[in-house]
Protein backbone atom coordinates (compact mmCIF):
# COMPACT_ATOMS: atom_id res chain seq x y z
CA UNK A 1 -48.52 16.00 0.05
CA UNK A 2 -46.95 16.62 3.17
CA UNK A 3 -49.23 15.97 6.33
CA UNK A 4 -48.63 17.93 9.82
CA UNK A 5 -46.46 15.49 12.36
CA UNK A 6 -45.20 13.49 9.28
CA UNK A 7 -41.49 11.89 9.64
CA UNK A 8 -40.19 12.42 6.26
CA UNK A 9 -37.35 10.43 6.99
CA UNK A 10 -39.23 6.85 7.00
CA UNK A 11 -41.12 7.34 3.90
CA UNK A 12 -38.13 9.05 1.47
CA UNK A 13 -35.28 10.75 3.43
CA UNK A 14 -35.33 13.89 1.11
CA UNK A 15 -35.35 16.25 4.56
CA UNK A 16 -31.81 17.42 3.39
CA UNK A 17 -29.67 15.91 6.48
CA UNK A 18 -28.31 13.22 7.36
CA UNK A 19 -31.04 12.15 10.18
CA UNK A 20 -28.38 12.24 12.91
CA UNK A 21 -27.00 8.75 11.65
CA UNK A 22 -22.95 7.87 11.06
CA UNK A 23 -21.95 7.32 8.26
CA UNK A 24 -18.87 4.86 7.81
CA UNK A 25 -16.35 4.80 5.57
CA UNK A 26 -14.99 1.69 3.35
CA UNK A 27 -12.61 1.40 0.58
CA UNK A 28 -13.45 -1.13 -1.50
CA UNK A 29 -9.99 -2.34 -2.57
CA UNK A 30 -9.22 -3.02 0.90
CA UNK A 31 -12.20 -4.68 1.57
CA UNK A 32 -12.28 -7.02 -1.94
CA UNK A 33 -8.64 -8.20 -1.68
CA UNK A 34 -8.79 -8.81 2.41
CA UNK A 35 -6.24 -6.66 3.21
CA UNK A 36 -5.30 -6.21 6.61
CA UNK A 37 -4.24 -3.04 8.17
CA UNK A 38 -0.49 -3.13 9.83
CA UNK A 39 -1.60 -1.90 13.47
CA UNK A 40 2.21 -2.60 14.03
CA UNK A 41 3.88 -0.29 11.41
CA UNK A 42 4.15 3.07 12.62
CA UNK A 43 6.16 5.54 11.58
CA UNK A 44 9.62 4.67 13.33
CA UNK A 45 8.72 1.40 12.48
CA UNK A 46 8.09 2.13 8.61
CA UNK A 47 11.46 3.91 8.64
CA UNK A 48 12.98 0.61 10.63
CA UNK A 49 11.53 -1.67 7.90
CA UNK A 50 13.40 0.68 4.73
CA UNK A 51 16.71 0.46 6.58
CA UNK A 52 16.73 -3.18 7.97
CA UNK A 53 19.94 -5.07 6.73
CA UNK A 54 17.46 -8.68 6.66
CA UNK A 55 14.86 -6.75 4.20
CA UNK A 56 17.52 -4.75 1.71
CA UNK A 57 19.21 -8.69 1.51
CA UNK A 58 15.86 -9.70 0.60
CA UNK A 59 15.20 -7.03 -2.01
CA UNK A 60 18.29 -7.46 -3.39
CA UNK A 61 17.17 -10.83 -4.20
CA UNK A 62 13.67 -9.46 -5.55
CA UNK A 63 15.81 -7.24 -7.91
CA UNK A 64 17.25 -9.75 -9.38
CA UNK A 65 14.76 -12.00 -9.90
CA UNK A 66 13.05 -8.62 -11.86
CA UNK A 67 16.06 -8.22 -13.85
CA UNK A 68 15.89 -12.08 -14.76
CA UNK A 69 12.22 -12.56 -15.56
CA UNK A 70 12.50 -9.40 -18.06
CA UNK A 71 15.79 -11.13 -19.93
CA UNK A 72 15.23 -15.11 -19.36
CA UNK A 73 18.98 -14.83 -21.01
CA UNK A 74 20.36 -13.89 -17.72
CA UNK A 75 22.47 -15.59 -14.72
CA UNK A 76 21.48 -15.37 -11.20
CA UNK A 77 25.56 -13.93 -11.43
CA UNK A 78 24.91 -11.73 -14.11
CA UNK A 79 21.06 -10.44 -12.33
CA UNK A 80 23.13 -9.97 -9.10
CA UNK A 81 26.27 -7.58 -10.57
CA UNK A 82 23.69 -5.27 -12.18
CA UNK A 83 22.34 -5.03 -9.03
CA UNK A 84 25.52 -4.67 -7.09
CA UNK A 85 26.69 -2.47 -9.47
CA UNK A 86 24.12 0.22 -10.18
CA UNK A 87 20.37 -0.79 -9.97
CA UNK A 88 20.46 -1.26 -6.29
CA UNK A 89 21.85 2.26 -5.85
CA UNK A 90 19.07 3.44 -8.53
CA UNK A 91 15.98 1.58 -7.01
CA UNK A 92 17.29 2.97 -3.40
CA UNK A 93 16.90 6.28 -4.53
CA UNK A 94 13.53 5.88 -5.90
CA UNK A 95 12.77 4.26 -2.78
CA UNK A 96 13.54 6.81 -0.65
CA UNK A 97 11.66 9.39 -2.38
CA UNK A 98 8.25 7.32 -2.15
CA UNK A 99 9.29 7.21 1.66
CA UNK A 100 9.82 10.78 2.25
CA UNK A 101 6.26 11.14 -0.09
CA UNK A 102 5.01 8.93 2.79
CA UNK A 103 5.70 10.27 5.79
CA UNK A 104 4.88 13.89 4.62
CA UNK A 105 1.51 12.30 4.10
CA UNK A 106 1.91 10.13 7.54
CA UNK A 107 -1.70 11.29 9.33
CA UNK A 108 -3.59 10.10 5.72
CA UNK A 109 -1.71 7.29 5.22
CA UNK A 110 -2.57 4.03 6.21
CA UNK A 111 -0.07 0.49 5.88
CA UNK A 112 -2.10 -2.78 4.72
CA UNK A 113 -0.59 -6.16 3.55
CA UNK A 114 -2.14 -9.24 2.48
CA UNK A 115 -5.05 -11.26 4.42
CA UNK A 116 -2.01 -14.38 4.85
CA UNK A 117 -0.33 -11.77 7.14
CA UNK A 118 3.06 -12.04 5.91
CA UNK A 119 5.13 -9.67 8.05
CA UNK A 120 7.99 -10.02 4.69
CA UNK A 121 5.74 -8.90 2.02
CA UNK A 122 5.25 -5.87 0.43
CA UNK A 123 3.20 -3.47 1.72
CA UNK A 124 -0.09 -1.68 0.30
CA UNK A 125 0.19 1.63 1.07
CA UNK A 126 -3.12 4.11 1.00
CA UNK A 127 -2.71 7.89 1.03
CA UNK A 128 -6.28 9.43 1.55
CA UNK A 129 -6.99 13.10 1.38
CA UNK A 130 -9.16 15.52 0.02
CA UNK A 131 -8.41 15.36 -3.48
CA UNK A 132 -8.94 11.45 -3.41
CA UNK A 133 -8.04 7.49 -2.51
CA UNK A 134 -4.84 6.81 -3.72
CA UNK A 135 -3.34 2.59 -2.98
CA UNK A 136 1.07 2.81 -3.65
CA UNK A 137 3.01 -0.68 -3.53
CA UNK A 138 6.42 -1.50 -4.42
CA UNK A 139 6.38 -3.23 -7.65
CA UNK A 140 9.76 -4.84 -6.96
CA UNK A 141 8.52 -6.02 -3.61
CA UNK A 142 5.21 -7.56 -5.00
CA UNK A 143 5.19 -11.60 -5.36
CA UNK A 144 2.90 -13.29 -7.10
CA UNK A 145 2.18 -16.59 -7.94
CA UNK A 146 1.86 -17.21 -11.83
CA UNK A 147 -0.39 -19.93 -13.30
């Protein structure tokens, strides 16, 4: 029963709109793991952070500890000449196509990294469009701690 001057969007909101109220957003991934947007990585500064001489040293590094924790059997030497001498080249290529996939997708894509704010780690990368929420990180580039 509907009565004449009735608001019938305090007793059960079925008056088909939205009552003029914003709605907002959240994805719950970011919001459950406390990651924090990188207001500092745009996109020359994404493309500064794939080339930087400090962060492929680094990853070269990260490589190698992959290629050891998959075959205990293997020397930091050994871990370090596969990657000198063909997964680097392999893993750069890969990389590059997830960056060109990335800054096609620039305007829906959005740059997060831990809540401990370390500028070194890898980055969380959401791609948000109409066909969905979609979270990208760089396995090789992900620590974690083991227990």
């Amino acid at each position: 029963v509907k009565l004449a001057g009735e608001n019938p969007c305090s007793e059960d909101c079925d008056d088909g709109g939205d009552g003029g109220e914003t709605k907002e957003r959240k994805i719950n991934l970011v919001h459950q793991f406390k990651l924090v947007e990188c207001a500092y990585m745009n996109k020359k500064g994404f493309k500064e952070w794939l080339t930087d001489d400090d962060n492929i040293k680094r990853w070269k590094k990260f490589l190698a500890e992959e290629l050891m924790a998959a075959d205990y059997k293997l020397s930091d030497e050994e871990a370090a000449k596969q990657v000198e001498d063909g997964k680097l080249k392999e893993w750069k290529k890969n990389l590059t196509d997830f960056a060109k996939f990335i800054l096609t997708n620039w305007k829906n894509t959005s740059i997060y990294h831990d809540v401990t704010e370390d500028i070194e780690c890898s980055k969380i990368f959401y791609v948000g469009d109409e066909n969905g929420d979609h979270f990208y990180c760089i396995k090789a580039l992900y620590r974690t701690e083991q227990f």
